[in-house]
Protein backbone atom coordinates (compact mmCIF):
# COMPACT_ATOMS: atom_id res chain seq x y z
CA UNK A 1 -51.74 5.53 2.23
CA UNK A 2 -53.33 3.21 4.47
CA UNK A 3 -54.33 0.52 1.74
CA UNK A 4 -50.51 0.75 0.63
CA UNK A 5 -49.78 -0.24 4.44
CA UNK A 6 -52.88 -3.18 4.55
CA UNK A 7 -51.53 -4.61 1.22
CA UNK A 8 -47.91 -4.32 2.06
CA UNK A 9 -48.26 -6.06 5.30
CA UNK A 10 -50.54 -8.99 3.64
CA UNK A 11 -48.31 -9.47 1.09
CA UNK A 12 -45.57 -9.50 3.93
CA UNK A 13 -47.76 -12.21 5.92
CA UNK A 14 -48.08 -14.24 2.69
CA UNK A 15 -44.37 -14.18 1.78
CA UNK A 16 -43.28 -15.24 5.59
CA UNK A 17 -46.51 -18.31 5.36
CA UNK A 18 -44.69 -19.31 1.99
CA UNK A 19 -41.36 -19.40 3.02
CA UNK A 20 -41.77 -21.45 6.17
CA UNK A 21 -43.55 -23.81 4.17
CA UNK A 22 -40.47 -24.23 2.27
CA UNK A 23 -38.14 -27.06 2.23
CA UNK A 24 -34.83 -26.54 4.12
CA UNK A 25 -31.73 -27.53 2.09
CA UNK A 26 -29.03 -29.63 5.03
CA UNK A 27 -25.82 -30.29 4.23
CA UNK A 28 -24.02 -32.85 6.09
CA UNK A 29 -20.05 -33.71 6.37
CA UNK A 30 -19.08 -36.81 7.95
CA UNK A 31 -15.37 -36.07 8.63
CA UNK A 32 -14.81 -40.31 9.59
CA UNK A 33 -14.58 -40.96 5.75
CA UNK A 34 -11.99 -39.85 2.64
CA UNK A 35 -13.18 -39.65 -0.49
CA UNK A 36 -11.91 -37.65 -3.41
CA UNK A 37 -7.85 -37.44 -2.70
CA UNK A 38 -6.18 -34.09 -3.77
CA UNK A 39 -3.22 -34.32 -5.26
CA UNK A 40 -0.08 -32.45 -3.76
CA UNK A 41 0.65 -31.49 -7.06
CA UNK A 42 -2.30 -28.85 -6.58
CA UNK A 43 -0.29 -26.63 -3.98
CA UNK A 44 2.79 -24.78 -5.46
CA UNK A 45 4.73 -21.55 -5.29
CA UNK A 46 4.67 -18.73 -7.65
CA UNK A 47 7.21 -16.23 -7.60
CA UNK A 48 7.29 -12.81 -9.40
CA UNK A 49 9.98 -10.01 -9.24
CA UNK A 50 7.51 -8.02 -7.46
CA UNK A 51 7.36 -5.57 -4.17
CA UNK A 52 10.90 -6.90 -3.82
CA UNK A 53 10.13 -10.59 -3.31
CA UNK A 54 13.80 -11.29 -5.56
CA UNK A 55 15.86 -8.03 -5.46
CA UNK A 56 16.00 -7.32 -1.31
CA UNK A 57 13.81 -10.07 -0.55
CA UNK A 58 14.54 -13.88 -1.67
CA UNK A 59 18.07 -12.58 -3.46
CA UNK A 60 20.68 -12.67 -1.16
CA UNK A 61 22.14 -9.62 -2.75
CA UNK A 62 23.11 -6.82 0.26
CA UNK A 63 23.74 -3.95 -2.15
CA UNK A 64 20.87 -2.08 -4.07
CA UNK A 65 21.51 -0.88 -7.32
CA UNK A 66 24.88 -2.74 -7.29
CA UNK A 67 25.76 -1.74 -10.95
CA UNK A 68 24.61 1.93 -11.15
CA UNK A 69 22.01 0.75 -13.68
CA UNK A 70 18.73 1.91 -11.91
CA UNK A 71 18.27 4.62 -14.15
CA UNK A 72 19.05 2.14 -17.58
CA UNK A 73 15.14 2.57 -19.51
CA UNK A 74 13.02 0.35 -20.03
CA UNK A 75 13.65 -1.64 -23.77
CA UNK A 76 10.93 -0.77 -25.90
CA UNK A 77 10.72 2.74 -24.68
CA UNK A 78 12.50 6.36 -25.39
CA UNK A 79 13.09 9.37 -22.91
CA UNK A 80 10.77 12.78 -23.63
CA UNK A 81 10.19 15.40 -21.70
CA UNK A 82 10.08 13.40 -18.63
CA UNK A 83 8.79 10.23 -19.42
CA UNK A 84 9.84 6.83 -20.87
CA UNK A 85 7.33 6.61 -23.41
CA UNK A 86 6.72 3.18 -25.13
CA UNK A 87 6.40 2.88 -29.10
CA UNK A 88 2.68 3.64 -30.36
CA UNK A 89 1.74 0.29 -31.28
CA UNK A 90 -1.81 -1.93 -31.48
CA UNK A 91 -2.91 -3.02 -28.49
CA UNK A 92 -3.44 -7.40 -29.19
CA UNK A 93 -6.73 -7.10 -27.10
CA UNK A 94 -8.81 -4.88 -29.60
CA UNK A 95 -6.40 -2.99 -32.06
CA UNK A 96 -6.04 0.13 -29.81
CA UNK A 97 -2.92 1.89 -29.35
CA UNK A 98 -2.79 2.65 -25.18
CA UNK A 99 0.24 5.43 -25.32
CA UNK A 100 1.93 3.87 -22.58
CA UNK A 101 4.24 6.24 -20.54
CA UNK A 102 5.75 6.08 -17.29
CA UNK A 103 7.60 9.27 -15.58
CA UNK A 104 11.29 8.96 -15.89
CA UNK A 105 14.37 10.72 -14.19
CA UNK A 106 17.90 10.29 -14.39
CA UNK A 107 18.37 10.32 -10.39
CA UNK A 108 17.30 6.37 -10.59
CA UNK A 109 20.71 5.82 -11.57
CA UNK A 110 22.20 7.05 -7.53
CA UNK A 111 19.35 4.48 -6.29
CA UNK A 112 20.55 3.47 -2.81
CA UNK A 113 23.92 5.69 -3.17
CA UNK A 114 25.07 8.60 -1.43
CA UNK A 115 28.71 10.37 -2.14
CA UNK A 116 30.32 12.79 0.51
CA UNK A 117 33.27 14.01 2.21
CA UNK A 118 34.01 12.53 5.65
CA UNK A 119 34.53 16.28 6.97
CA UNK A 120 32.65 19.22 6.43
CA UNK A 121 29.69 20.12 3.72
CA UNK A 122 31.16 20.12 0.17
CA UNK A 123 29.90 17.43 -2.08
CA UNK A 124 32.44 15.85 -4.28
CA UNK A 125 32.34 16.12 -8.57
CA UNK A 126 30.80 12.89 -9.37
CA UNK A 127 28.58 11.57 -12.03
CA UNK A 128 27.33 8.65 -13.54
CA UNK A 129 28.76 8.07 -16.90
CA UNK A 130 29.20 5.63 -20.16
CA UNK A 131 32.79 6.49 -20.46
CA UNK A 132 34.39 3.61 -19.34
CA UNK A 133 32.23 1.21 -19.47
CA UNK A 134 32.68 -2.47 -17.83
CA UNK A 135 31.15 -4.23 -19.64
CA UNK A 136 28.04 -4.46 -22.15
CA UNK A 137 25.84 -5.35 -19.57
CA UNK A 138 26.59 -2.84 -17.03
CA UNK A 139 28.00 0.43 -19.27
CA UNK A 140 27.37 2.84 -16.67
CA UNK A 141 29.47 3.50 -13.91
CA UNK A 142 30.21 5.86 -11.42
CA UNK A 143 32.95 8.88 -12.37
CA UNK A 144 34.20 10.28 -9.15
CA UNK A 145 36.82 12.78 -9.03
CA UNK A 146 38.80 12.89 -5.96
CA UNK A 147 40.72 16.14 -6.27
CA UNK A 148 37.81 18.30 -6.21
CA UNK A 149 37.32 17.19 -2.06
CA UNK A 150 38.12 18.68 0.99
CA UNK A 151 38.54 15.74 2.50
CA UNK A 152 38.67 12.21 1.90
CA UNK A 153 35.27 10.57 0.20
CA UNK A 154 32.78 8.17 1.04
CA UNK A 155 30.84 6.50 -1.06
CA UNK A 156 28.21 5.01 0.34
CA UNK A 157 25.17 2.40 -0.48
CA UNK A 158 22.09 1.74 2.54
CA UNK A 159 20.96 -1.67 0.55
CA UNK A 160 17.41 -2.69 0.84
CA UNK A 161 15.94 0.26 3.72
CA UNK A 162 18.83 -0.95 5.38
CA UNK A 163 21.97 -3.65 5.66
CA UNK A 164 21.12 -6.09 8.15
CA UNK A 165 23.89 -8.39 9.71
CA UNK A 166 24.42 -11.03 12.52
CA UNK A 167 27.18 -11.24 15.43
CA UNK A 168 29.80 -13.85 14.21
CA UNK A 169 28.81 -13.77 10.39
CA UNK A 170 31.24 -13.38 7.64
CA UNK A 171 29.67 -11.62 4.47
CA UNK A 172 31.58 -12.01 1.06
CA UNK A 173 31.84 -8.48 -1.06
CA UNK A 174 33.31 -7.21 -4.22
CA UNK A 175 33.90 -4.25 -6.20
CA UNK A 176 35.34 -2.89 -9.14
CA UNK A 177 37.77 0.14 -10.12
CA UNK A 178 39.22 2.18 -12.98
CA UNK A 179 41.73 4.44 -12.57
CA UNK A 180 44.91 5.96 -14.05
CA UNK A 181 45.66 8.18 -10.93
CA UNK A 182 45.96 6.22 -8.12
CA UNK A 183 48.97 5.02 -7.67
CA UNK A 184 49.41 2.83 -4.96
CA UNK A 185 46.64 4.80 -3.27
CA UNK A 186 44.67 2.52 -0.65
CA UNK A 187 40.62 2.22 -0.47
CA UNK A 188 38.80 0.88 2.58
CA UNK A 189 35.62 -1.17 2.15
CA UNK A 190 33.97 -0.22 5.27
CA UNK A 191 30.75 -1.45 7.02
CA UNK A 192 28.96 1.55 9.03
CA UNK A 193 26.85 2.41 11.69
CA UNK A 194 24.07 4.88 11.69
CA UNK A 195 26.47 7.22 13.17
CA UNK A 196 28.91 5.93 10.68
CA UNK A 197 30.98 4.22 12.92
CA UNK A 198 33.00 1.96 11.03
CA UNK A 199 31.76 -1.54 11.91
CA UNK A 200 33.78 -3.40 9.88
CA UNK A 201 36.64 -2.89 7.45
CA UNK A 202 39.24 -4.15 4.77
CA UNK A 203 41.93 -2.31 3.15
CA UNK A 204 42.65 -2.85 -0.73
CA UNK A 205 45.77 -1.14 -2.87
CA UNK A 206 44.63 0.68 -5.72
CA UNK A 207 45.99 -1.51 -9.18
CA UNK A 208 46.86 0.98 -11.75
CA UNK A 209 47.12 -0.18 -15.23
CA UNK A 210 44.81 1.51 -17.63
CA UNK A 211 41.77 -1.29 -16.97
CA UNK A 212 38.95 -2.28 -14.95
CA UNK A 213 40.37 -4.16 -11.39
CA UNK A 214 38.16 -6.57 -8.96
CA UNK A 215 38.56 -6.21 -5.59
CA UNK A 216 37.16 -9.03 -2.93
CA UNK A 217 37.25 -9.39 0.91
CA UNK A 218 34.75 -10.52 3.77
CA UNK A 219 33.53 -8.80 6.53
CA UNK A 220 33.31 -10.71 9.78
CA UNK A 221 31.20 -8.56 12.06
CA UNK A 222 30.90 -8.33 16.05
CA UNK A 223 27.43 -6.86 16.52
CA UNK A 224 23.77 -7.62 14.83
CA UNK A 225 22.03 -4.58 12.96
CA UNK A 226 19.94 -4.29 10.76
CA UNK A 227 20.34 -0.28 9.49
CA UNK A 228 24.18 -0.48 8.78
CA UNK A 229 25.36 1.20 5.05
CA UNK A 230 28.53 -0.31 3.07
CA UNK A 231 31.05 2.27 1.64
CA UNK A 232 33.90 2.92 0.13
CA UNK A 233 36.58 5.13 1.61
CA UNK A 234 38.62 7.10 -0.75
CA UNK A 235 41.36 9.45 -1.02
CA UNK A 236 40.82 13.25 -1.93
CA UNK A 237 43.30 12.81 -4.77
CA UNK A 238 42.95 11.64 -8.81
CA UNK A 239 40.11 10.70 -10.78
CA UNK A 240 37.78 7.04 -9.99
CA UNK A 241 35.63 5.35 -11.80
CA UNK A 242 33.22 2.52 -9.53
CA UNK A 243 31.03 -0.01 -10.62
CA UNK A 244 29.53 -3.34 -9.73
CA UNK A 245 29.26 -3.19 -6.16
CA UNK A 246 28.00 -6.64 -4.58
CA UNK A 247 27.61 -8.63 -0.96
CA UNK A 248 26.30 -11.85 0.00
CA UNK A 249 26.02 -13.34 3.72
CA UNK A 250 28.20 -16.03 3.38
CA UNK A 251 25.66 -18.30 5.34
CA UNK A 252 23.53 -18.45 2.29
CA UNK A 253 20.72 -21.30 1.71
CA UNK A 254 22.62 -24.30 0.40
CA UNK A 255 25.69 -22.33 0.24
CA UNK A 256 25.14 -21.34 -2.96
CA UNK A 257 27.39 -18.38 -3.88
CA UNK A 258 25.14 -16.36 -5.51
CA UNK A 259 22.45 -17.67 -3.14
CA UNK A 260 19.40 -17.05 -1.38
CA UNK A 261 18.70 -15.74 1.83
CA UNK A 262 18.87 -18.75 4.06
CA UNK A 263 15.90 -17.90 6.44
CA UNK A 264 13.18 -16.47 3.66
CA UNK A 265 14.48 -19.98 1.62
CA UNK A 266 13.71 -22.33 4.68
CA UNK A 267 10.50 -20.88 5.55
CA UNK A 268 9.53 -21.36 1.52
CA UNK A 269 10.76 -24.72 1.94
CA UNK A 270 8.91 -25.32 4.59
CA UNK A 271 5.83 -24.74 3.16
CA UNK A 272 6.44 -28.30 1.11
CA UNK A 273 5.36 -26.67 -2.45
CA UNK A 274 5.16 -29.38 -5.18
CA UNK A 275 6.34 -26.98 -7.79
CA UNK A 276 7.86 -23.53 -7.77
CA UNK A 277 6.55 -21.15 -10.61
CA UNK A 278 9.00 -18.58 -12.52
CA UNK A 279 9.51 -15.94 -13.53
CA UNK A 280 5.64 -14.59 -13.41
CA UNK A 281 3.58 -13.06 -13.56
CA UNK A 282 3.26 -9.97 -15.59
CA UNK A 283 6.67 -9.55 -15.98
CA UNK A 284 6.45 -12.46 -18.61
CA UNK A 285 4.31 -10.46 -20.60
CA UNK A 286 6.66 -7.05 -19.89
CA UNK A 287 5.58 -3.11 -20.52
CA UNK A 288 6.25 -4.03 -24.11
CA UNK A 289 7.95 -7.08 -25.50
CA UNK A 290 11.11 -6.17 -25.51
CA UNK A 291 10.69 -5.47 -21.93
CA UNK A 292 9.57 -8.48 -21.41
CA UNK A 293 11.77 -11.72 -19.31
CA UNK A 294 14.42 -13.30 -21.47
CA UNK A 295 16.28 -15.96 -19.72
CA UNK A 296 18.75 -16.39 -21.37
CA UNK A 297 19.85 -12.83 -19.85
CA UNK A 298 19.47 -14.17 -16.04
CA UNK A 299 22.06 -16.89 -15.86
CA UNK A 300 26.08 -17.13 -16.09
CA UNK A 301 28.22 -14.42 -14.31
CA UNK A 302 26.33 -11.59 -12.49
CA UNK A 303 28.34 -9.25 -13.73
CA UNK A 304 27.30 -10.15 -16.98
CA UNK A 305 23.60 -10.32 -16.63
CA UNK A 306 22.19 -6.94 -17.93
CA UNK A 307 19.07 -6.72 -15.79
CA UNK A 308 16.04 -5.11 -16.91
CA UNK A 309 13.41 -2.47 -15.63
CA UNK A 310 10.25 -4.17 -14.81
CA UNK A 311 6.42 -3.11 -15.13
CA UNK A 312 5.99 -3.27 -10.84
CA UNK A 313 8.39 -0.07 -10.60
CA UNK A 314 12.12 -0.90 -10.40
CA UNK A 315 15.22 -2.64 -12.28
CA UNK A 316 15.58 -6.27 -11.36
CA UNK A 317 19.19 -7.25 -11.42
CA UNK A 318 18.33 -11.05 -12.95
CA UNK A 319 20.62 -12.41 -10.05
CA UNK A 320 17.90 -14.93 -8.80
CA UNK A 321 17.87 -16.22 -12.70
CA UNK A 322 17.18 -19.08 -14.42
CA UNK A 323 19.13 -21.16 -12.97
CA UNK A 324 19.08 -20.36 -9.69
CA UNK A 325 15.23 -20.89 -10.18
CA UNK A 326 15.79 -24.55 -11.21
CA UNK A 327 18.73 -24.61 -8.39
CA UNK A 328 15.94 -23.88 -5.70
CA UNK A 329 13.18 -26.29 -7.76
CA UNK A 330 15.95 -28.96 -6.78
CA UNK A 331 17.38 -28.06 -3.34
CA UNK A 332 13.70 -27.89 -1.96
CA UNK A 333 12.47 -31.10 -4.24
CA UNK A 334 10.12 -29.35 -6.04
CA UNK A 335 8.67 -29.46 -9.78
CA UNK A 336 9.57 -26.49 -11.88
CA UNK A 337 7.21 -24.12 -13.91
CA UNK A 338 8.96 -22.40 -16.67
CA UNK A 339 6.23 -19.37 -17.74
CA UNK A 340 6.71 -18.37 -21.36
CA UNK A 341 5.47 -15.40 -23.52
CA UNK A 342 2.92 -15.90 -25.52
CA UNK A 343 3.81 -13.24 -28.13
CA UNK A 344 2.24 -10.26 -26.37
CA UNK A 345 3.45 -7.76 -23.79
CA UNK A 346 0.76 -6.62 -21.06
CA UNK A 347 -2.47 -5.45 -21.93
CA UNK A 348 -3.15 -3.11 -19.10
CA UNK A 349 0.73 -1.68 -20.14
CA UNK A 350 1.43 -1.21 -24.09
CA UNK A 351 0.09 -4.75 -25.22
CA UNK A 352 2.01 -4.68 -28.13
CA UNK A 353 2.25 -8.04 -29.82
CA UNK A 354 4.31 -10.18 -32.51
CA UNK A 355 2.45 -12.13 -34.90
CA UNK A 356 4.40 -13.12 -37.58
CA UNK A 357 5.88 -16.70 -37.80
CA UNK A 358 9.26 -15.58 -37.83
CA UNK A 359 8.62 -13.82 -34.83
CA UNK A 360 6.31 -16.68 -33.34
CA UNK A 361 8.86 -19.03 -34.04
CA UNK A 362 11.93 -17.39 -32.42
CA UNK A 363 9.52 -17.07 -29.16
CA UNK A 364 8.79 -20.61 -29.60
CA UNK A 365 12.81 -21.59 -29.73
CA UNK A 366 13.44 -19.32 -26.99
CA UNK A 367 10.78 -21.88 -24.99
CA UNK A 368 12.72 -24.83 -26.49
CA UNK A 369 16.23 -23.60 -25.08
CA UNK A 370 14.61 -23.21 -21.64
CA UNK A 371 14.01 -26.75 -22.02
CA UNK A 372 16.46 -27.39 -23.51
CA UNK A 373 18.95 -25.82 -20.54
CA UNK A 374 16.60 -27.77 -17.92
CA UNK A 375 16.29 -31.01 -19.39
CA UNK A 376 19.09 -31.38 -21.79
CA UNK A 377 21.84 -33.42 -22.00
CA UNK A 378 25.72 -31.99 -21.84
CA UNK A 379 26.19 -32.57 -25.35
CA UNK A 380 23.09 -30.62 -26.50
CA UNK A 381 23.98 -26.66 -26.61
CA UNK A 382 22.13 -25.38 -23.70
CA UNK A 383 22.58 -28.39 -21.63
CA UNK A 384 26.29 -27.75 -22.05
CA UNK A 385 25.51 -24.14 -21.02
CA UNK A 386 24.51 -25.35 -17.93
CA UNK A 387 26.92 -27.25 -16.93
CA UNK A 388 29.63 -24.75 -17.63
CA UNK A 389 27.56 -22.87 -15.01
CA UNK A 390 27.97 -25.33 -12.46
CA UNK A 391 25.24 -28.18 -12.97
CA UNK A 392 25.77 -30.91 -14.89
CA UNK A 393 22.82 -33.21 -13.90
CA UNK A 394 18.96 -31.95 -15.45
CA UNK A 395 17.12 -30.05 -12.97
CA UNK A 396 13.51 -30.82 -12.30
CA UNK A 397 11.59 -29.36 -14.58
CA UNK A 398 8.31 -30.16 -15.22
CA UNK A 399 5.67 -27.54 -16.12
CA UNK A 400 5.84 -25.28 -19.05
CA UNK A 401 3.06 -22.33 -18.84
CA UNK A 402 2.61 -20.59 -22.20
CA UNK A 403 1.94 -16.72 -21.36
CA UNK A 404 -0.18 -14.60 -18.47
CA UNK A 405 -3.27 -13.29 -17.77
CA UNK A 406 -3.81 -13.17 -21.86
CA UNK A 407 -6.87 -13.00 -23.46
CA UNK A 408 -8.63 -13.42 -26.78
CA UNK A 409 -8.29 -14.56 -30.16
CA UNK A 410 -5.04 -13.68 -30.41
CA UNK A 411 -3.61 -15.12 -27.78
CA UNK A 412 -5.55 -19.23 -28.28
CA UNK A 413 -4.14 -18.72 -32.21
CA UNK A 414 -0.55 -18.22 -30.67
């Protein structure tokens, strides 16, 4: 043991002797001169449908779950015993199939809605249902029947954790009804406290002739909150059927209608990004690829826009779209970055792929149409597109990013 200690500390002496004699490396920054310039271009913004950053976050959008789609699956996926599970198919990474499955319940489609009597315990019959459908993009609505209450019904939504509003604001709402039983019935929209104290309020007569109605009103409040709940008051009488429920502040950014918050937009602005980057992010890529972002579903009328479940854990309702992407590349004078698919859905989800040319191709047009809708002129089809939807000059963009995170030889062929 004690010739292990004598050579161990020799060694030790001999290692410390060499190292001191060792030249020392000295780096020195003289801060008085410039020399390579970065370009601005280098510093941009990438935003995702993620955590909420859109739907409750940048989205202006007040109600959660506004179409009573939440509980819609996933495309490219089935419902058993529990689970959406994806279809069995190679994996682009190494031929694998990953039997991708997430756990699935119809409660998703009451997300952010409660029903309920104003007065005592029962709970009214309701239901979510495809019977009446409003359109193809939002088929399910909800199926309330009235004469089942004790009393008269609310039905009410909390937003994102919470409605927040400001002292003096006016916010813009809508809804829309189906009914053959209320005849010249009246329904409150109603703004309420945490007590539900009405806050705010609007009356609306009931239209009754055999097809969907749009109601629309503004709020102007008196107080600031932030953990008010909209509803809608009804009468314990007939049969309703609800669906698309939506409000904006009116004080959006730009005063866009279907706009962004105005502070989360200014402090983004702020920031002085060269480019803005959209849609993602994995949700290019999708659980599988039909699940994947098509853009051509995120722009026109909301109420149109189907939505889509995405791989982060909730539906996105597409309202901060396309366009409204290019809309905000513009108002903030930024460069745009369109990200496309690359033919292959997410690796670390099903990572299914297409690989055929007809297939390839039709990925590759759906590229050219974003371009296309950007860039193009108003007698080119998508160009017209957009300026049916409000724009008629290009937008700024610049940057088009062909897929995500991919990898392999798959993914440099496509």
């Amino acid at each position: 043991m004690k010739t292990w200690v004598k050579t161990m500390v020799q060694f030790g002496g001999l290692f410390s002797l060499l190292s001191c004699n060792q030249p020392i490396d000295v780096v020195t920054i003289d801060l008085s001169k410039e020399e390579a310039e970065i370009p601005s271009s280098l510093y941009g913004i990438f935003f995702e449908e993620i955590t909420h950053s859109g739907d409750g976050g940048l989205y202006a959008e007040m109600i959660r779950n506004r179409g009573f789609e939440d509980g819609t699956l996933p495309s490219g996926t089935v419902l058993k015993d529990g689970k959406a599970i994806a279809k069995p198919l190679h994996c682009y990474s190494n031929d694998s199939i990953n039997h991708f499955s997430i756990a699935w319940s119809d409660s998703l489609f009451m997300e952010g809605w409660e029903v309920k009597c104003i007065s005592g315990t029962t709970v009214p019959s309701y239901k979510i249902t495809e019977e009446k459908p409003l359109n193809s993009a939002t088929p399910h609505s909800l199926f309330v029947n009235l004469g089942a209450s004790v009393s008269d019904v609310l039905v009410m939504n909390a937003g994102y954790w919470g409605i927040a509003v400001t002292e003096g604001q006016k916010y813009n709402f809508q809804f829309h009804l189906f009914t053959e039983e209320l005849r010249n019935a009246v329904v409150k929209a109603v703004l309420l406290d945490r007590e539900e104290q009405v806050v705010a309020s609007e009356e609306f007569r009931v239209v009754q002739d055999g097809s969907w109605n749009r109601y629309e009103g503004t709020f102007t409040v008196d107080v600031t909150a932030n953990d008010l709940r909209f509803a809608l008051l009804l009468p314990h009488k007939g049969k309703v059927y609800i669906d698309f429920v939506s409000m904006f502040p009116e004080n959006t950014f730009r005063g866009h209608k279907n706009g962004l918050r105005k502070d989360v937009a200014e402090m983004l602005e702020s920031l002085h990004p060269d480019f803005v980057r959209w849609p993602g992010g994995c949700i290019v890529e999708g659980l599988t690829m039909d699940n994947r972002v098509k853009w051509k579903e995120t722009i026109g009328d909301i109420v149109e826009r189907p939505g889509e479940y995405n791989l982060w854990g909730y539906r996105s309702t597409y309202g901060f779209g396309y366009h409204e992407f290019l809309q905000f590349c513009e108002d903030i004078d930024a460069d745009g970055m369109f990200v496309c698919n690359a033919g292959m859905s997410c690796l670390f989800r099903n990572g299914d792929y297409w690989n055929g040319e007809h297939q390839i191709n039709d990925l590759i047009q759906e590229a050219l149409d974003a371009i296309e809708y950007a860039l193009g002129d108003t007698t080119t089809t998508y160009g017209k597109k957009r300026a049916e939807n409000g724009h008629a000059k290009p937008f700024p963009l610049k940057y088009v990013e062909v897929g995500n995170e991919n990898i392999g030889l798959r993914y440099v062929k496509n």
